[in-house]
Protein backbone atom coordinates (compact mmCIF):
# COMPACT_ATOMS: atom_id res chain seq x y z
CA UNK A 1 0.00 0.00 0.00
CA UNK A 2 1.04 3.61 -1.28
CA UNK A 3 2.34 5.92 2.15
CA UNK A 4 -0.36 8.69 2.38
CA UNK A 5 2.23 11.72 3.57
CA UNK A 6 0.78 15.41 4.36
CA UNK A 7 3.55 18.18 4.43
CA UNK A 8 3.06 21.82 5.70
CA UNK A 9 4.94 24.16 3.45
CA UNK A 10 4.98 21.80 1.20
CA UNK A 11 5.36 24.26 -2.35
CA UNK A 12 9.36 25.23 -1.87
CA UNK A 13 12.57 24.24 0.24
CA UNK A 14 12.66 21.33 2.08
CA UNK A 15 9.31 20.71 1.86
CA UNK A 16 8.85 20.80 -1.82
CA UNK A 17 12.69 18.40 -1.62
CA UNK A 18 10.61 15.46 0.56
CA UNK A 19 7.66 15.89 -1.28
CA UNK A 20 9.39 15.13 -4.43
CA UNK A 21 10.79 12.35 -2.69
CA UNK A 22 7.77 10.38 -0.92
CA UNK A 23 6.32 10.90 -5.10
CA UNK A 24 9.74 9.24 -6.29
CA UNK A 25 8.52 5.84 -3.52
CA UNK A 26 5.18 5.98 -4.90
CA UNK A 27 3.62 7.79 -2.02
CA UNK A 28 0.31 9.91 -2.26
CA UNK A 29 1.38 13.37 -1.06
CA UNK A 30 -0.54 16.17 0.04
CA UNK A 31 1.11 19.43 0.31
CA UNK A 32 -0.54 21.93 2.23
CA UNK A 33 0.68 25.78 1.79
CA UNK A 34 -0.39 29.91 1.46
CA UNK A 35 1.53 29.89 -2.18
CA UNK A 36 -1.01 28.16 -4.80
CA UNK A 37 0.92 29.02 -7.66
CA UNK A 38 3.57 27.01 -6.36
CA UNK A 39 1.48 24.39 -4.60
CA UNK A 40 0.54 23.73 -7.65
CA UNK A 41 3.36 23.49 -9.78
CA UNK A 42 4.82 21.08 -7.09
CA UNK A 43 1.36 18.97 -7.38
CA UNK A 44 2.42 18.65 -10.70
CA UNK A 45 5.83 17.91 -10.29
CA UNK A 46 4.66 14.65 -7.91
CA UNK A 47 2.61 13.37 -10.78
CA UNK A 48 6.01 13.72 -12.49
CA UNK A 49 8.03 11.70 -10.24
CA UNK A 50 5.47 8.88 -10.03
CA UNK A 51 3.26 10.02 -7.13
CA UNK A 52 -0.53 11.27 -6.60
CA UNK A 53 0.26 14.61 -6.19
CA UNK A 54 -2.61 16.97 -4.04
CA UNK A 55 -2.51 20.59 -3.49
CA UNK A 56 -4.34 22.48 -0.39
CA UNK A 57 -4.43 25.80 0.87
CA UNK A 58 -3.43 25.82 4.85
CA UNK A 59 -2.38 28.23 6.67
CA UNK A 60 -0.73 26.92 10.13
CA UNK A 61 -1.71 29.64 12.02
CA UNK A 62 -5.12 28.21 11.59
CA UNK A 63 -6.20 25.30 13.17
CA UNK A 64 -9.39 25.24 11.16
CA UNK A 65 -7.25 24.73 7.89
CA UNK A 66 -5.27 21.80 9.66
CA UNK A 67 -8.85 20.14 10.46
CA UNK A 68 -10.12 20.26 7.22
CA UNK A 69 -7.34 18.50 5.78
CA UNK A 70 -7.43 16.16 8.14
CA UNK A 71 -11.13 15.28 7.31
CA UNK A 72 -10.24 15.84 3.69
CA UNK A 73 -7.51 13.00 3.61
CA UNK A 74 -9.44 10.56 5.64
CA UNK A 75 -12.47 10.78 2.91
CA UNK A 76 -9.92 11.02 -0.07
CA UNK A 77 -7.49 8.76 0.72
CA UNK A 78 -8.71 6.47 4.05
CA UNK A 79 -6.60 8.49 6.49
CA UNK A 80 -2.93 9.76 6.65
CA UNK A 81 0.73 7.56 7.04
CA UNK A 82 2.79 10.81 7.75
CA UNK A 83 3.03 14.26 9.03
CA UNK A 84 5.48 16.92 8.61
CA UNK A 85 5.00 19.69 10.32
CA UNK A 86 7.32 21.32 8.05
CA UNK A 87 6.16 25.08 7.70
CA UNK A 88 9.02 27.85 9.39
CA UNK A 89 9.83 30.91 9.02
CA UNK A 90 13.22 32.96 10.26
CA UNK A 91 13.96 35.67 12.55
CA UNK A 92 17.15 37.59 13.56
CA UNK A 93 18.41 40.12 16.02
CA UNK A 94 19.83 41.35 19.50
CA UNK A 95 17.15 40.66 22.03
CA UNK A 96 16.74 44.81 22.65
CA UNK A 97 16.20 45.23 19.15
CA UNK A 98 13.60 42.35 18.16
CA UNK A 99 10.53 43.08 18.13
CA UNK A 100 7.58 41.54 20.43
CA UNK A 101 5.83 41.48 17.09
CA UNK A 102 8.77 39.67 15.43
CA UNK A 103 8.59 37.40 18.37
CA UNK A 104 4.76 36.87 18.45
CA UNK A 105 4.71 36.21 14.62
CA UNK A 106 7.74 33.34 14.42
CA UNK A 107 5.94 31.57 17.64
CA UNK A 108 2.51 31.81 16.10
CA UNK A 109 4.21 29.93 12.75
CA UNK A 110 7.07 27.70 14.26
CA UNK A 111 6.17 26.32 17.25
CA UNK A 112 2.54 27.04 17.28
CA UNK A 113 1.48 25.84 13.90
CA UNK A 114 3.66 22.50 14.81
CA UNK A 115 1.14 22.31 17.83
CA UNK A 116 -1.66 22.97 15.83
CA UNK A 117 -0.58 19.95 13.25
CA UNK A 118 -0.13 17.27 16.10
CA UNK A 119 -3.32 17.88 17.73
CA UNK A 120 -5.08 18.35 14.59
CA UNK A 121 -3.85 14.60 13.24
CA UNK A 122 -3.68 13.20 16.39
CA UNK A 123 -7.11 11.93 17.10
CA UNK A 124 -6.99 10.53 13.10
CA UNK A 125 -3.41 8.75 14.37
CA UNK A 126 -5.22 7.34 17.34
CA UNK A 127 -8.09 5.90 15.17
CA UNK A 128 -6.00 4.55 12.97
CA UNK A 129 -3.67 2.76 15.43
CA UNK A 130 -0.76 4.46 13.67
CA UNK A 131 0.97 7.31 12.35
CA UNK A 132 4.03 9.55 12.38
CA UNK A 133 5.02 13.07 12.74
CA UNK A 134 7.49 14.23 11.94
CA UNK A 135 8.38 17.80 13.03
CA UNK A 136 11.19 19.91 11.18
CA UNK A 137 13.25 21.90 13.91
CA UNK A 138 16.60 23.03 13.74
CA UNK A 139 20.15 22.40 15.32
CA UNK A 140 19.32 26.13 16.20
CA UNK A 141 17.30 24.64 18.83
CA UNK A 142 19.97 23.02 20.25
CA UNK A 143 23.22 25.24 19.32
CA UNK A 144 21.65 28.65 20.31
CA UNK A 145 23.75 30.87 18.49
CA UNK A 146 23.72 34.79 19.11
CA UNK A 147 21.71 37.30 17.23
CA UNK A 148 18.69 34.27 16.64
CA UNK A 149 17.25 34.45 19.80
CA UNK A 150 13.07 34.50 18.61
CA UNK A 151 14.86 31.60 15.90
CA UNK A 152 16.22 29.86 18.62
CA UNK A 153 13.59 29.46 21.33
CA UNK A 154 10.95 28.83 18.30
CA UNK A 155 13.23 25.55 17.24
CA UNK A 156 14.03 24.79 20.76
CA UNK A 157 10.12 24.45 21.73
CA UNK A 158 9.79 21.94 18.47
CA UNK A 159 12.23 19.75 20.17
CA UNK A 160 10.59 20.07 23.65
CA UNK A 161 7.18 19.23 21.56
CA UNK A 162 8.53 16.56 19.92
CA UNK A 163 10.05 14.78 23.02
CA UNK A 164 6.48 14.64 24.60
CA UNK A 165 4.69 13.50 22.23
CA UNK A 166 7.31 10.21 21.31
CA UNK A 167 6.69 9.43 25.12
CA UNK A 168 2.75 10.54 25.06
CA UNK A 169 1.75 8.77 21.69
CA UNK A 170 3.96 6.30 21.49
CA UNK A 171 1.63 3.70 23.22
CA UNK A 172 -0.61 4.29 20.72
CA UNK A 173 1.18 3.06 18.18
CA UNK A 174 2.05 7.13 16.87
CA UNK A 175 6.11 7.68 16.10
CA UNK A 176 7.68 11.24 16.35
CA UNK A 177 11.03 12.45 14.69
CA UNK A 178 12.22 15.29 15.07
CA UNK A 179 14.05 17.13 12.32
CA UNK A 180 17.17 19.29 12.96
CA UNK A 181 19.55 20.43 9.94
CA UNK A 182 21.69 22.65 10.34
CA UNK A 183 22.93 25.39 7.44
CA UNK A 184 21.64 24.19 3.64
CA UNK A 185 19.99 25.89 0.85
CA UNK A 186 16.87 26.48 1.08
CA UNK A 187 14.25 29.57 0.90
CA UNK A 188 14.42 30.65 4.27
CA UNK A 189 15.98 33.80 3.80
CA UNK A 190 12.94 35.04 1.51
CA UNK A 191 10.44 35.93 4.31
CA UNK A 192 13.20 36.56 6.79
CA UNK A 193 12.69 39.06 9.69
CA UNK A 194 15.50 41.35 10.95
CA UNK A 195 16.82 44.72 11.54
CA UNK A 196 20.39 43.47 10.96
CA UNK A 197 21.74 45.07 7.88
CA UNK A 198 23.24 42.20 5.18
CA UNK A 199 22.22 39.28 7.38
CA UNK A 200 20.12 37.91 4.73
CA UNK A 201 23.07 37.62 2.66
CA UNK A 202 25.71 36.29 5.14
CA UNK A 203 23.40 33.59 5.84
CA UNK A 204 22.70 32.73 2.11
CA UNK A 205 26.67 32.35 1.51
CA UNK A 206 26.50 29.95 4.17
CA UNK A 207 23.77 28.00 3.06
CA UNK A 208 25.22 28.15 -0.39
CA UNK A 209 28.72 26.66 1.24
CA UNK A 210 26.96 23.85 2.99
CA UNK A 211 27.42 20.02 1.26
CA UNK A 212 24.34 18.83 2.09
CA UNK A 213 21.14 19.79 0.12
CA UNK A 214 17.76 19.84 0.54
CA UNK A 215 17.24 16.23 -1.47
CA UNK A 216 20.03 15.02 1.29
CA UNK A 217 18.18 16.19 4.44
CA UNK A 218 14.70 14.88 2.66
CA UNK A 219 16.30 11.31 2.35
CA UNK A 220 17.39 11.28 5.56
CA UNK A 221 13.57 11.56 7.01
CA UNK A 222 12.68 9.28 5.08
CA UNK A 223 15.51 6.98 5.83
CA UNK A 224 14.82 7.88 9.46
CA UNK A 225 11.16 7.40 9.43
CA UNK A 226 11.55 3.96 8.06
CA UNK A 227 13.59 2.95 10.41
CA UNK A 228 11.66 4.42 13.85
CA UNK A 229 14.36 7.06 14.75
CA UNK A 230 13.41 10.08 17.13
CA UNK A 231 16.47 12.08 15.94
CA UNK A 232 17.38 13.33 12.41
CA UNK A 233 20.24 15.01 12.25
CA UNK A 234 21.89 14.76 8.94
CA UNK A 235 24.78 17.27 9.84
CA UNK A 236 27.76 15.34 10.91
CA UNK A 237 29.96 18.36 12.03
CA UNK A 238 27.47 19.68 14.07
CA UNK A 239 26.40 16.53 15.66
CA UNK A 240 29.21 15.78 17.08
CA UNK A 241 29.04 19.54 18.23
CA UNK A 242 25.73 18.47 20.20
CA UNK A 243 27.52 15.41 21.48
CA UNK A 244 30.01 17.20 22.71
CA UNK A 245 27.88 19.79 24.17
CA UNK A 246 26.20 17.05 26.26
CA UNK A 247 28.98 15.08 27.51
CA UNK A 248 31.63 18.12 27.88
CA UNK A 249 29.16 21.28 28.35
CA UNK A 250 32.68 23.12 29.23
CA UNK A 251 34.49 22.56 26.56
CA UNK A 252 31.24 23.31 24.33
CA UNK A 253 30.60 26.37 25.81
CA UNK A 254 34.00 27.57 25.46
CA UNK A 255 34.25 26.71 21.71
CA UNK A 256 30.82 28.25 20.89
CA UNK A 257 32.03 31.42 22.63
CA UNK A 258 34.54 31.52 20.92
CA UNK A 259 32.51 31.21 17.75
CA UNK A 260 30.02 34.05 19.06
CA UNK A 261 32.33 36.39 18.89
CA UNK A 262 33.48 35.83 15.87
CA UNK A 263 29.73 35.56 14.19
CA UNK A 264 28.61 38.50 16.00
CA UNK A 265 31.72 40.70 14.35
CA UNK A 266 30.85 38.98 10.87
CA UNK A 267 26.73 39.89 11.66
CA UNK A 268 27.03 43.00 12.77
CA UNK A 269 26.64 42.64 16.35
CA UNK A 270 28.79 43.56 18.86
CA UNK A 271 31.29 41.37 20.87
């Protein structure tokens, strides 16, 4: 039987990467995003690759959009294999400087319409007997660089989201993995928040640098899906960052300040 897969922000970046993906296994994909133009160039682009491709409009700030999905999939396709809480947007800036609106609007979308997704799907999960979400966070939520505070915090509550509900749903037969890449090229930039002149650009150089792509970090979730994994991390450098952060927190912190200083200079901060 053909996965039945439902991505937020599914019309560009990583989202559009997995979608294309899931189509290339034979999955029936569902992409659920604001953009239509795009959503439905990508619908076609599943066809393409060998899937059932099927464009929605959701907004994630709405749970009522998430619901009717939900409802939507169950009648079209007999319920739903996968969730990915995919849709994010970016934020930058000293915490004196950020706005409360800044901060209000990257909650609302990040950590809030991940919230909205699982609760949405979970009663359909529960039904069924089985299910997975799969929540895209960031190794921003466990690196906590400066200048990305809002950024931070929002990918940091994903992670805290995700941990509960492996332990709260897994008895119900419900798998979580949580996603968290760290630089690659994506569109992230494009709707990007900050009062930080040229960080738009020194971020896109390094996403432009990085070796892994968007096609890498959707394999992985797949991969990592598959097998039952809580953890995707498809960076190796900055895994082994995060392992050494929880088995020498000294020697972490030392290195990362070191490395604050220096990406505050290159940002525009101040060290």
């Amino acid at each position: 039987m053909s996965q039945r897969v439902f991505i937020t922000g599914g019309a560009s970046g990583l989202g559009r990467a997995l979608a294309l993906a899931y189509a290339k296994t034979g999955a029936k994909v569902c992409i659920g995003d604001i953009n239509p133009e795009q959503g439905a160039e990508v619908e076609t682009e599943i066809r393409q690759q060998g899937g059932e491709g099927y464009f929605v409009r959701c907004d994630v700030r709405r749970l009522k959009d998430l619901e009717q999905v939900r409802d939507d999939l169950e009648q079209k396709w007999g319920g739903v294999d996968v969730v990915v809480n995919n849709a994010g947007v970016a934020s930058a800036g000293t915490i004196e400087e950020s706005t409360l609106a800044d901060w209000e609007w990257i909650l609302d979308i990040n950590v809030m319409g991940v919230v909205r997704g699982c609760k949405a799907f979970t009663p359909l999960f529960k039904k069924q007997g089985a299910g997975a979400f799969v929540n895209i966070a960031s190794m921003a939520g466990l690196m906590l660089a400066p200048l990305m505070s809002s950024y931070n915090v929002s990918k940091a509550g994903v992670i805290a989201l995700s941990e509960t509900l492996s332990q709260e749903l897994r008895d119900y037969g419900i798998h979580t993995s949580c996603v968290c890449p760290a630089f690659f090229q994506t569109n992230l930039t494009q709707s990007m928040r900050s009062d930080i002149a040229g960080i738009q650009q020194n971020i896109n150089k390094l996403m432009k640098r990085s070796t892994i792509t968007a096609d890498d970090v959707a394999k992985d979730i797949i991969r990592s899906v598959n097998a039952g994994d809580f953890w995707v991390l498809p960076h190796a450098k900055e895994r082994r960052l995060w392992i050494l952060k929880r088995h020498a927190p000294w020697a972490f912190d030392w290195l990362m300040h070191k490395e604050s200083k220096r990406w505050m200079t290159k940002m525009g901060g101040s060290a």
